[in-house]
C-alpha atoms as a PDB file:
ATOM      1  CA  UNK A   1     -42.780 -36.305  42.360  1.00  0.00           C
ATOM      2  CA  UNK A   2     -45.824 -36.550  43.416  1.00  0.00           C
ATOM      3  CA  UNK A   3     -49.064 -37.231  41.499  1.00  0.00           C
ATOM      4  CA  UNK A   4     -51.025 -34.335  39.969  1.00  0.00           C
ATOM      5  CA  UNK A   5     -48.584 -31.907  40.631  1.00  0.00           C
ATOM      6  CA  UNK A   6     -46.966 -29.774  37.945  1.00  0.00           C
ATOM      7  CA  UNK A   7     -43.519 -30.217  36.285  1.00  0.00           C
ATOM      8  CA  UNK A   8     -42.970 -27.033  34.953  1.00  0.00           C
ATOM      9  CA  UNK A   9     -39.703 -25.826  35.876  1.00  0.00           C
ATOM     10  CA  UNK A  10     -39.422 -23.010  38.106  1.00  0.00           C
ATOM     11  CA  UNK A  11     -38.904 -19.350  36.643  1.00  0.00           C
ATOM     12  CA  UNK A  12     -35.846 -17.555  37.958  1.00  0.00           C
ATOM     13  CA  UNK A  13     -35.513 -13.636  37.567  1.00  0.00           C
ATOM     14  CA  UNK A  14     -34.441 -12.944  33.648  1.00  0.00           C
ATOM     15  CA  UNK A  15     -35.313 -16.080  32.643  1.00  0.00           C
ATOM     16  CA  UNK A  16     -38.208 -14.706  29.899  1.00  0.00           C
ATOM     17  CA  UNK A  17     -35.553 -12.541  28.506  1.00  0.00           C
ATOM     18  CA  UNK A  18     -34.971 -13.802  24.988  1.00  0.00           C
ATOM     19  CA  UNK A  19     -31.164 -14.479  24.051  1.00  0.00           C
ATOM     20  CA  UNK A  20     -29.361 -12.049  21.793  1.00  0.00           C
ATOM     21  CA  UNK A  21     -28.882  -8.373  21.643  1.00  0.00           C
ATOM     22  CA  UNK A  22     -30.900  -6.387  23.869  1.00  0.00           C
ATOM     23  CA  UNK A  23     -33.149  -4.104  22.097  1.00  0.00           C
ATOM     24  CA  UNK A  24     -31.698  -0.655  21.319  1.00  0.00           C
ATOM     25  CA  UNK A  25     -34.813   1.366  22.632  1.00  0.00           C
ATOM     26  CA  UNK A  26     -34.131  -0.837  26.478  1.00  0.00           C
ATOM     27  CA  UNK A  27     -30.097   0.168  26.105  1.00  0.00           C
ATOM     28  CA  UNK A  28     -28.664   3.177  28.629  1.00  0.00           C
ATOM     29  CA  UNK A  29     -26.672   5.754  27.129  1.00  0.00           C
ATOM     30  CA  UNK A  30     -23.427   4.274  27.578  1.00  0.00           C
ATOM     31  CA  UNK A  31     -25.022   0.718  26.395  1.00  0.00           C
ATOM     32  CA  UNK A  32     -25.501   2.514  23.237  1.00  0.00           C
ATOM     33  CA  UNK A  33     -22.379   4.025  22.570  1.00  0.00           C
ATOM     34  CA  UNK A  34     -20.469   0.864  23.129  1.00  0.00           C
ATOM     35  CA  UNK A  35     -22.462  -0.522  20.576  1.00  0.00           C
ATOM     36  CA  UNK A  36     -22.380   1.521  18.063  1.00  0.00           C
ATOM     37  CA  UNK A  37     -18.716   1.878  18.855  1.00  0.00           C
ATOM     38  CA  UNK A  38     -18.564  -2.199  18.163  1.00  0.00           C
ATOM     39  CA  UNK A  39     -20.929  -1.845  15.178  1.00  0.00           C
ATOM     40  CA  UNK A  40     -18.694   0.618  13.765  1.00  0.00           C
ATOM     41  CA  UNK A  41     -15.433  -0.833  14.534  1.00  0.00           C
ATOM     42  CA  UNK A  42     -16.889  -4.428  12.739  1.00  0.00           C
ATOM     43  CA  UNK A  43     -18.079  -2.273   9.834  1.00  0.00           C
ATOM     44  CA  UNK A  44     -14.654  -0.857   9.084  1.00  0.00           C
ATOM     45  CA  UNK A  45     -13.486  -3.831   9.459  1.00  0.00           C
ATOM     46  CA  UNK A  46     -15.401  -5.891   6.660  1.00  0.00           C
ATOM     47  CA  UNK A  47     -14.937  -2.750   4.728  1.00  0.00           C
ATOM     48  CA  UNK A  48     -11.403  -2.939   4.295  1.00  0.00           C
ATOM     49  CA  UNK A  49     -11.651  -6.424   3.978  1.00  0.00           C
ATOM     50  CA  UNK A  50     -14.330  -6.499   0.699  1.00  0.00           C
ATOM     51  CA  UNK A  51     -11.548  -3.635  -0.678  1.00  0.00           C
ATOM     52  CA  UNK A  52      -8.810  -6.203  -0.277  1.00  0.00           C
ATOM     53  CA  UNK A  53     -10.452  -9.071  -1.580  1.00  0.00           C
ATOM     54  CA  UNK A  54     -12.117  -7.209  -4.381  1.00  0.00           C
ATOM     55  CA  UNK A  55      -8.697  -5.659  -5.268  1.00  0.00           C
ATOM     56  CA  UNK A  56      -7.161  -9.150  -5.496  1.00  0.00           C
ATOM     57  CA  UNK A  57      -9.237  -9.690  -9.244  1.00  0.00           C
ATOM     58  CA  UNK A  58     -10.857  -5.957  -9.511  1.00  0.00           C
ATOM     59  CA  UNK A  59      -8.502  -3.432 -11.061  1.00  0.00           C
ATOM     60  CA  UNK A  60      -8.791   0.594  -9.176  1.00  0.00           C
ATOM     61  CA  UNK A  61     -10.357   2.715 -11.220  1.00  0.00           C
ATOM     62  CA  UNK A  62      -9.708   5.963  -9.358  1.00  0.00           C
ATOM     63  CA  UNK A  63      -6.951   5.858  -6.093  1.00  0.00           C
ATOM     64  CA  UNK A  64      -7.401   8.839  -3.284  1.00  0.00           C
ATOM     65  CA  UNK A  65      -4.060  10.247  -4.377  1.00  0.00           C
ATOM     66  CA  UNK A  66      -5.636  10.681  -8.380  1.00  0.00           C
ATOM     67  CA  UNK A  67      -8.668  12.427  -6.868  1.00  0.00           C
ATOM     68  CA  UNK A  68      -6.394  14.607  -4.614  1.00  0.00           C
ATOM     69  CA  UNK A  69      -4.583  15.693  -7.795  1.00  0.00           C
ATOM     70  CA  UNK A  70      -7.523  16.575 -10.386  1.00  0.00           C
ATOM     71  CA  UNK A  71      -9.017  18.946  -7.376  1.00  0.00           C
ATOM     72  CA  UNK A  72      -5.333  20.581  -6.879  1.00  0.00           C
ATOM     73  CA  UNK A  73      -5.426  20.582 -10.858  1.00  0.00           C
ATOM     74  CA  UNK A  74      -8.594  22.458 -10.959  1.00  0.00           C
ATOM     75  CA  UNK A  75      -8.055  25.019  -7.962  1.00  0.00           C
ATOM     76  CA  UNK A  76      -4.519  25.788  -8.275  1.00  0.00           C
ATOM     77  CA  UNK A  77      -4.164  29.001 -10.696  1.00  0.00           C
ATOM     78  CA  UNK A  78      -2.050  27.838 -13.853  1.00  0.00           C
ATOM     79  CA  UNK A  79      -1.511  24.364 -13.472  1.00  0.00           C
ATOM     80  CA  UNK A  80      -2.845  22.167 -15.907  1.00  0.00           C
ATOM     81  CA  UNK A  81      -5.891  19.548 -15.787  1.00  0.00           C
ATOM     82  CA  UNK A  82      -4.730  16.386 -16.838  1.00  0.00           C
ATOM     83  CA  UNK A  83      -5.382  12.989 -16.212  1.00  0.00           C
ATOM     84  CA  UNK A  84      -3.648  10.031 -18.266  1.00  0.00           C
ATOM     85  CA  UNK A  85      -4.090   6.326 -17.013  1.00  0.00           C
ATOM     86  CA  UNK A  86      -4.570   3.331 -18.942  1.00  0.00           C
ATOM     87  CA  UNK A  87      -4.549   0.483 -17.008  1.00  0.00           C
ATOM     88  CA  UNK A  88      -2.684  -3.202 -18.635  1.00  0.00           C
ATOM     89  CA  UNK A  89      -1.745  -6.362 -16.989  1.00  0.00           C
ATOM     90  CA  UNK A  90       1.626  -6.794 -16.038  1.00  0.00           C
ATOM     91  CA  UNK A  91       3.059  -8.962 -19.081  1.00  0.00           C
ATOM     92  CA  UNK A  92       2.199  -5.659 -20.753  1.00  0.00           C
ATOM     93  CA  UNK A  93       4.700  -4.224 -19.261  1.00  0.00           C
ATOM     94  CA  UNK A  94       8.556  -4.944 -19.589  1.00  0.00           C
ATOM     95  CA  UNK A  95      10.625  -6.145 -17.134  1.00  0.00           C
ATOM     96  CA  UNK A  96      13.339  -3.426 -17.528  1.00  0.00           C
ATOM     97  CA  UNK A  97      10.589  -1.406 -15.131  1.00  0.00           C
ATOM     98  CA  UNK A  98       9.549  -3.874 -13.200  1.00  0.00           C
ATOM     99  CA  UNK A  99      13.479  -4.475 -12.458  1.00  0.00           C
ATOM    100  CA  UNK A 100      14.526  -0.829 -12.073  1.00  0.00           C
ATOM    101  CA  UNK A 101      11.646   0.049  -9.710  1.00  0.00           C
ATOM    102  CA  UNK A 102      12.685  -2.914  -7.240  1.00  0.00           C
ATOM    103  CA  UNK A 103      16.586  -1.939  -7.808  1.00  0.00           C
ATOM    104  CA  UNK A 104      15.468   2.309  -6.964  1.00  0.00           C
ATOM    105  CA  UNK A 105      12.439   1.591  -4.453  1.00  0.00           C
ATOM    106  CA  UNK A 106      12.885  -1.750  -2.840  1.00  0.00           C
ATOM    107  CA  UNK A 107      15.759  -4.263  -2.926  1.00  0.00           C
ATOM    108  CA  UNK A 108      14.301  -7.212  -0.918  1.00  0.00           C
ATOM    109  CA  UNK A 109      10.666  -6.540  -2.335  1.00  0.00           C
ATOM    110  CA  UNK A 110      10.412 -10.275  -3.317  1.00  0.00           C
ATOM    111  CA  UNK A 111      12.016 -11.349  -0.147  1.00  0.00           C
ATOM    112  CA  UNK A 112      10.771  -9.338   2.454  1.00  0.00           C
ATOM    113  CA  UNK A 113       6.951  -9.820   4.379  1.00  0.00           C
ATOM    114  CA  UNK A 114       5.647  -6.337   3.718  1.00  0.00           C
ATOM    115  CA  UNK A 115       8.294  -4.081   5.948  1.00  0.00           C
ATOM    116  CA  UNK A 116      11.771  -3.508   5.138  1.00  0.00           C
ATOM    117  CA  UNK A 117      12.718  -3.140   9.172  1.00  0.00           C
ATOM    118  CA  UNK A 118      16.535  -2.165   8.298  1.00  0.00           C
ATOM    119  CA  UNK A 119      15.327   0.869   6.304  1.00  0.00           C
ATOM    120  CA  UNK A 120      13.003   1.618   8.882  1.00  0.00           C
ATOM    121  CA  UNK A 121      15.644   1.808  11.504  1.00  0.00           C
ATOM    122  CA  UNK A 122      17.921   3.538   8.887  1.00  0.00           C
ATOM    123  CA  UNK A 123      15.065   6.025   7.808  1.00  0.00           C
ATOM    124  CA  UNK A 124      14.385   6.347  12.226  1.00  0.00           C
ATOM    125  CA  UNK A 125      17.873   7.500  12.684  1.00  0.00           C
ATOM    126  CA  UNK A 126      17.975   9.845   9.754  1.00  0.00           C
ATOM    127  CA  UNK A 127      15.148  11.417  11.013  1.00  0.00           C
ATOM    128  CA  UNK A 128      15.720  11.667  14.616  1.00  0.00           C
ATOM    129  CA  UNK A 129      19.027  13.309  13.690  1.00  0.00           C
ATOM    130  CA  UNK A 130      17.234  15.828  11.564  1.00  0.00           C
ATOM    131  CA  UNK A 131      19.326  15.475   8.433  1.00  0.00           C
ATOM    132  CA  UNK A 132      16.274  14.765   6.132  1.00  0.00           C
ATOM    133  CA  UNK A 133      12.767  12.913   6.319  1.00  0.00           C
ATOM    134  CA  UNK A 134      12.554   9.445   5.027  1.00  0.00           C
ATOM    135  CA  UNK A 135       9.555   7.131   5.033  1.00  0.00           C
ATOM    136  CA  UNK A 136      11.436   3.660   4.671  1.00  0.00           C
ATOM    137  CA  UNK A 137       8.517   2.744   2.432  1.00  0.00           C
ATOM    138  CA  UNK A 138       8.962  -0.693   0.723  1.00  0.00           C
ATOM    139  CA  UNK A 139       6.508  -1.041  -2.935  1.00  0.00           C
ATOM    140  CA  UNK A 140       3.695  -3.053  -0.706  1.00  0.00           C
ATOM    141  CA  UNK A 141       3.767  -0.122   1.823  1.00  0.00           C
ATOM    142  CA  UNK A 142       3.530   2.223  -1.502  1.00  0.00           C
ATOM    143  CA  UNK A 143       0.349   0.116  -2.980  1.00  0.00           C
ATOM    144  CA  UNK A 144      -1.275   0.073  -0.010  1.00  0.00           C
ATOM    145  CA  UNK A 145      -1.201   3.949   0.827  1.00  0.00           C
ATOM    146  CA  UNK A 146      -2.144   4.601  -3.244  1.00  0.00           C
ATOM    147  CA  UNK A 147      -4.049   2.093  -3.369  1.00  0.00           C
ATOM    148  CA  UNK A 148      -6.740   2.801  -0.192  1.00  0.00           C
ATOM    149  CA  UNK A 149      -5.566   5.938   1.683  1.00  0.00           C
ATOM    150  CA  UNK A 150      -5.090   9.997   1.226  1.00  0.00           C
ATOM    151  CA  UNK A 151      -2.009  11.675   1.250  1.00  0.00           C
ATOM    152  CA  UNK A 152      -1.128  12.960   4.223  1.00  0.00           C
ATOM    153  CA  UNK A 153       1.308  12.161   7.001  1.00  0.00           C
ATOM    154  CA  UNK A 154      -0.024  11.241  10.465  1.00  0.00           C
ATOM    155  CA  UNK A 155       0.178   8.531  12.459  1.00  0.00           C
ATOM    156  CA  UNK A 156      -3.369   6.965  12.105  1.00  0.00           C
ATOM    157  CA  UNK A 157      -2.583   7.113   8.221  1.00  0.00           C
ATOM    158  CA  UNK A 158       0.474   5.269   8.357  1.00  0.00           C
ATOM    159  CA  UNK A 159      -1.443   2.584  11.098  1.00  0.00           C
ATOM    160  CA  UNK A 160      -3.791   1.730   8.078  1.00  0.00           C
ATOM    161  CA  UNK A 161      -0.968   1.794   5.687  1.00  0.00           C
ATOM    162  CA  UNK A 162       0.732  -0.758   8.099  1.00  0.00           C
ATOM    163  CA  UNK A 163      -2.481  -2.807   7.945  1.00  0.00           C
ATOM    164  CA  UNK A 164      -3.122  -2.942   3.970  1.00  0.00           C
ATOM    165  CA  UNK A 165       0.400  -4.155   3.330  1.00  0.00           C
ATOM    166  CA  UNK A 166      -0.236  -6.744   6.183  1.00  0.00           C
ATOM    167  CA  UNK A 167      -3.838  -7.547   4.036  1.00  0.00           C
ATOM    168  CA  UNK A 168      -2.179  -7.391   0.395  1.00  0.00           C
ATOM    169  CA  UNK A 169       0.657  -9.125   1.319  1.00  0.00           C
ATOM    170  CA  UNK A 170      -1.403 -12.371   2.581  1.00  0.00           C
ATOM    171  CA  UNK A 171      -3.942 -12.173  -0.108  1.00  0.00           C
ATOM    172  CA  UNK A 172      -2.644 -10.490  -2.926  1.00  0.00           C
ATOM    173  CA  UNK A 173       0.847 -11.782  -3.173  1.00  0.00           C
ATOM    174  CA  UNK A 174       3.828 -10.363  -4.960  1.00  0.00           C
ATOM    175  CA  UNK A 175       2.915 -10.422  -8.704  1.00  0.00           C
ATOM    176  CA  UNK A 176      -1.015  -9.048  -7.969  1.00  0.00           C
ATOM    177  CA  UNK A 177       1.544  -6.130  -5.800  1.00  0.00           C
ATOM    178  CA  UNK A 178       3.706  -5.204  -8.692  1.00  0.00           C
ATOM    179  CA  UNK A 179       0.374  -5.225 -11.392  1.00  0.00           C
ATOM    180  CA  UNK A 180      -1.625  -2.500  -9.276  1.00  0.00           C
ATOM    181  CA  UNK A 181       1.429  -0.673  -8.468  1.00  0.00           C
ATOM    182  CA  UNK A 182       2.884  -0.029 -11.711  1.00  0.00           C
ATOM    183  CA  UNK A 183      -0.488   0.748 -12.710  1.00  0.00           C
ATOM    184  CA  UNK A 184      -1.328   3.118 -10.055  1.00  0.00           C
ATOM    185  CA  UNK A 185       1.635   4.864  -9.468  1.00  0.00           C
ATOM    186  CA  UNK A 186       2.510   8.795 -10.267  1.00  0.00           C
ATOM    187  CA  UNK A 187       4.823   9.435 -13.178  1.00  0.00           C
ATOM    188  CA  UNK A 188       3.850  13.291 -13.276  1.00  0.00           C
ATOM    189  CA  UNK A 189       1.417  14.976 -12.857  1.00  0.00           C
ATOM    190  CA  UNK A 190      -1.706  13.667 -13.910  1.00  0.00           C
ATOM    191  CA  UNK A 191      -0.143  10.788 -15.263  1.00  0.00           C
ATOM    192  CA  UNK A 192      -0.370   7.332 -13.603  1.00  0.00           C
ATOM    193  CA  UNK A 193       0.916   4.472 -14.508  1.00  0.00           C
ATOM    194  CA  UNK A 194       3.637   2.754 -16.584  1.00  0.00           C
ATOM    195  CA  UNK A 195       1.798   2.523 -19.760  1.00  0.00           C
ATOM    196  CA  UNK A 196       0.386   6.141 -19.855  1.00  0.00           C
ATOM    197  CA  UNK A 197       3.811   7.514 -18.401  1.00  0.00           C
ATOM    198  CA  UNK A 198       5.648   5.148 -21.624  1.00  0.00           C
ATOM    199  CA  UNK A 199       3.328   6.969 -24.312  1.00  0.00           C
ATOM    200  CA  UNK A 200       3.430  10.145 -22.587  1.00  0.00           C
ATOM    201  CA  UNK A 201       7.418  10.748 -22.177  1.00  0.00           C
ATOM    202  CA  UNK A 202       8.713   7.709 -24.994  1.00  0.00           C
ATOM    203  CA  UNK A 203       5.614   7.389 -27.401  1.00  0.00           C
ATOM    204  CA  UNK A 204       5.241   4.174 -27.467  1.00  0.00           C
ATOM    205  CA  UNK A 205       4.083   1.003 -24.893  1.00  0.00           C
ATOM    206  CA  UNK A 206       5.413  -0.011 -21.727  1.00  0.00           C
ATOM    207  CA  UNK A 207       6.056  -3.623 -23.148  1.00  0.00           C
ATOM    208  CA  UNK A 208       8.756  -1.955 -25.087  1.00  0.00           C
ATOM    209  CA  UNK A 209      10.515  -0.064 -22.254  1.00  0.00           C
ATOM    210  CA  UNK A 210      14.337  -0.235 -22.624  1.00  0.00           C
ATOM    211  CA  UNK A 211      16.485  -0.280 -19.795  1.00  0.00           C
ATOM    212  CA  UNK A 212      17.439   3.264 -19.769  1.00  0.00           C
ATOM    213  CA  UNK A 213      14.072   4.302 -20.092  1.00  0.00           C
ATOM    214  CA  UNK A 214      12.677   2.083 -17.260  1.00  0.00           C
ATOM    215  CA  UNK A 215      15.364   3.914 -15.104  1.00  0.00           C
ATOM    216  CA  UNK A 216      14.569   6.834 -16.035  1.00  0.00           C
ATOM    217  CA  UNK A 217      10.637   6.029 -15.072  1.00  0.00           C
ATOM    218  CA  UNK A 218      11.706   4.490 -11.213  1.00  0.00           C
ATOM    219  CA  UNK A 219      14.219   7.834 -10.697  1.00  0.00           C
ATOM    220  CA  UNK A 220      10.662   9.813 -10.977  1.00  0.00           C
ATOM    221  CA  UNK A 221       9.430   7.851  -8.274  1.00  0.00           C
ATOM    222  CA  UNK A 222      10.275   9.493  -5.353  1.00  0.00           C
ATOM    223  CA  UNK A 223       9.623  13.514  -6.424  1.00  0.00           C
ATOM    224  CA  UNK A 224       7.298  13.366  -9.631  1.00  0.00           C
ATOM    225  CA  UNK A 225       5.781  16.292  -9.620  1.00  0.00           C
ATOM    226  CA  UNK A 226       9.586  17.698  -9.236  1.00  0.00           C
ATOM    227  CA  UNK A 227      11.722  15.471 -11.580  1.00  0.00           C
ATOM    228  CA  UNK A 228      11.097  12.710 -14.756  1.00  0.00           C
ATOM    229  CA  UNK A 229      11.964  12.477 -18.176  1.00  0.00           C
ATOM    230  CA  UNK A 230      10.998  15.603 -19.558  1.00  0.00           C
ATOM    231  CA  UNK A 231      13.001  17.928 -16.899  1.00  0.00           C
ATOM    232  CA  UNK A 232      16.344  16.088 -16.405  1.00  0.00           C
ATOM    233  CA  UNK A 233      18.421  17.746 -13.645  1.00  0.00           C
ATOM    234  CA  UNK A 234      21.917  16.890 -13.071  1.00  0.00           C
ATOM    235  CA  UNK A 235      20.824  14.631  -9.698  1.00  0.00           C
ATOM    236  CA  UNK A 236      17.938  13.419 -11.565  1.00  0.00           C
ATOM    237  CA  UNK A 237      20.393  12.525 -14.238  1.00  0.00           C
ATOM    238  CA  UNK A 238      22.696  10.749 -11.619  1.00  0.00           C
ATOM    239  CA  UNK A 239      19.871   8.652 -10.063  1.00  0.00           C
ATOM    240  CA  UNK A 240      19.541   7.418 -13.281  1.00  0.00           C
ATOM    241  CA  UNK A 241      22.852   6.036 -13.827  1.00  0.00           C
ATOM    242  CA  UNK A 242      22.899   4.838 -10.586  1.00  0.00           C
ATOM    243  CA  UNK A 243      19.841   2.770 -11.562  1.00  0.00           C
ATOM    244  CA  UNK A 244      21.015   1.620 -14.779  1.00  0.00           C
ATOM    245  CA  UNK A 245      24.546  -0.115 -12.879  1.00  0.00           C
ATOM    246  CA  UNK A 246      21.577  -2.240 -10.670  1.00  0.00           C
ATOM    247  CA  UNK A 247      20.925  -3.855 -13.918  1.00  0.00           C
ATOM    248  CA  UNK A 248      23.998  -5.924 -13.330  1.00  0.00           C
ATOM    249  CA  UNK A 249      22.431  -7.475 -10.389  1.00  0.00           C
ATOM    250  CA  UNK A 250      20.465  -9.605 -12.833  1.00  0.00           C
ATOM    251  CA  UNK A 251      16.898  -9.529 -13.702  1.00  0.00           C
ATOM    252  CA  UNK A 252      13.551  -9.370 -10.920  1.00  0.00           C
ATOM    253  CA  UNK A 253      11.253 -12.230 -11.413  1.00  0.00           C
ATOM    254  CA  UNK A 254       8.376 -11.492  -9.685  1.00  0.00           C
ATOM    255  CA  UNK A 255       6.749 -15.268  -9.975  1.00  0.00           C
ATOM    256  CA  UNK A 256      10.205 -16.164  -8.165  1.00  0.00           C
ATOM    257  CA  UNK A 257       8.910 -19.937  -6.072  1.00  0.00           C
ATOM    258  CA  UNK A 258       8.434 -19.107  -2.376  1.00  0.00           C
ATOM    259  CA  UNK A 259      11.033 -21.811  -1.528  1.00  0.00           C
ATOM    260  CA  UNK A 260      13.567 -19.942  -3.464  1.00  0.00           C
ATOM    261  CA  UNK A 261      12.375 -16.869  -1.238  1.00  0.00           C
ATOM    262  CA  UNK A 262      12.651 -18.982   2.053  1.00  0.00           C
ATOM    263  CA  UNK A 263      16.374 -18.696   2.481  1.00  0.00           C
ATOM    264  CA  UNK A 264      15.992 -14.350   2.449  1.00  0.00           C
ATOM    265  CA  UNK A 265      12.916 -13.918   4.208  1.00  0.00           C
ATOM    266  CA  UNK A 266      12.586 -16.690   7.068  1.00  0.00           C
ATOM    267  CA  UNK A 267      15.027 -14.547   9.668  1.00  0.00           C
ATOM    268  CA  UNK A 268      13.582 -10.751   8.368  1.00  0.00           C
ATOM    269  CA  UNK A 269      12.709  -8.877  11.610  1.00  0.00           C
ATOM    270  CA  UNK A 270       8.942  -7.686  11.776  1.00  0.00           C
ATOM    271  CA  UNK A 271       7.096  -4.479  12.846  1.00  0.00           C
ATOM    272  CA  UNK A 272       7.196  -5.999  15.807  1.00  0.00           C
ATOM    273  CA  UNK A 273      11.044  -6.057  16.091  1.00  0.00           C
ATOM    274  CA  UNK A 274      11.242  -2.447  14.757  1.00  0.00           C
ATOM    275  CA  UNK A 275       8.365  -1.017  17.235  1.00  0.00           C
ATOM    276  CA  UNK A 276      10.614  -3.176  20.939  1.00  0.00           C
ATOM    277  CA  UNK A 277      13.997  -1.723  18.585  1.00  0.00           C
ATOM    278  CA  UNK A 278      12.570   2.217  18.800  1.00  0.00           C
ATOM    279  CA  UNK A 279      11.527   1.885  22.424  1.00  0.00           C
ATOM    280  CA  UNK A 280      14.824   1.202  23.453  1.00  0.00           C
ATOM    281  CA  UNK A 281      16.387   3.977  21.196  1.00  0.00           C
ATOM    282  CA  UNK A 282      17.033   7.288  23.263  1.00  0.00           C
END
């Protein structure tokens, strides 16, 4: 180079644009709808993440489903306004329920990733064939929806559903599942809960549940606004019984080692499985 001349480099066009985002006010319109489209979908994102992570040591205090209920309480001509919940960790409560709510709900809940896929395809036939409507729902796909979502059936609710149990089942794990479950759970309504629902129908705690009472408690589960201890009808009655013989099975231990689990849940099918399985049903 020669001497005296200058060694500044040469500008190319852009060049004296700073890096990063470009300002919003220099953005076209559909600039700015991508990005708030990205901001947003990043938001949610991290959103449901802090909920999982703070749910992992934070016990609910309210779920969607409870604040669902006190408005139906309060607008529906002659029901009753009630709410009974009384949260306690899960050594506070006995393992009769914890045993007969696996053995009613969800067999392989301790073996089993999040999705039971052979009641899904079980539940996808039933339905297809129109005999009844079943959701296949295993307790993780229960916490989840009670835990973070409304009521209601669609297909974008049961997409999030999907992803919570994905979320709790990583970072929660199996005991922290059973804890917010039993503690979030409708007995009746108004009542959530396995210690509120033992006071409420038994008068005394959960910790004390026998096993015909804990199977009485899981045969609510599926209607409870239609059937639990207090209005016994004859198929409510048989449920129960039918509960009660799972007890034979042995006990649930729901701090069971994972290599223990291995053995059940290395060859379970996945969502993915299910969603190839449906597309090749006709």
């Amino acid at each position: 180079m020669a001497k005296g001349k200058s060694s500044k480099p040469i500008k190319t066009k852009g060049s004296s644009r700073k890096a990063g985002l470009i300002p919003w006010r220099q953005l076209g319109f559909f600039g700015k709808v991508w990005r708030v489209l990205w901001v947003g979908v990043v938001g949610l994102w991290l959103f449901t993440v802090l909920q999982v992570l703070l749910g992992w040591f934070i016990n609910p205090p309210l779920t969607p489903l409870m604040v669902q209920r006190f408005n139906q309480q309060l607008f529906e001509k002659g029901r009753e306004v009630r709410f009974e919940r009384d949260y306690v960790p899960l050594d506070s409560i006995s393992n009769n329920l914890i045993t007969a709510v696996v053995y009613a709900e969800d067999g392989l809940f301790m073996y089993h990733h999040g999705f039971d896929v052979k009641q899904l395809k079980q539940a996808y036939r039933e339905n297809k064939s129109g005999r009844r409507f079943r959701g296949g729902s295993t307790i993780s796909n229960q916490t989840a929806k009670n835990a973070f979502l409304p009521h209601s059936r669609n297909m974008v609710r049961k997409a999030f559903e999907a992803y919570y149990t994905v979320m709790i089942e990583a970072v929660w794990g199996k005991r922290r599942i059973m804890e917010v479950y039993l503690n979030i759970i409708e007995f009746g309504d108004g009542i959530y809960g396995a210690e509120a629902a033992s006071q409420h129908y038994f008068g005394h705690s959960a910790k004390r549940l026998s096993q015909t009472e804990a199977a009485q408690l899981a045969a609510t589960l599926p209607a409870p606004l239609k059937r639990n201890p207090a209005h016994q009808s004859p198929f409510y009655k048989k449920q129960v019984s039918a509960i009660k013989q799972r007890f034979s099975w042995g006990a649930v231990n729901v701090d069971m080692p994972k290599d223990k689990r291995k053995a059940k849940s290395k060859d379970r099918e996945t969502l993915l499985d299910f969603y190839i399985w449906t597309k090749r049903q006709k």
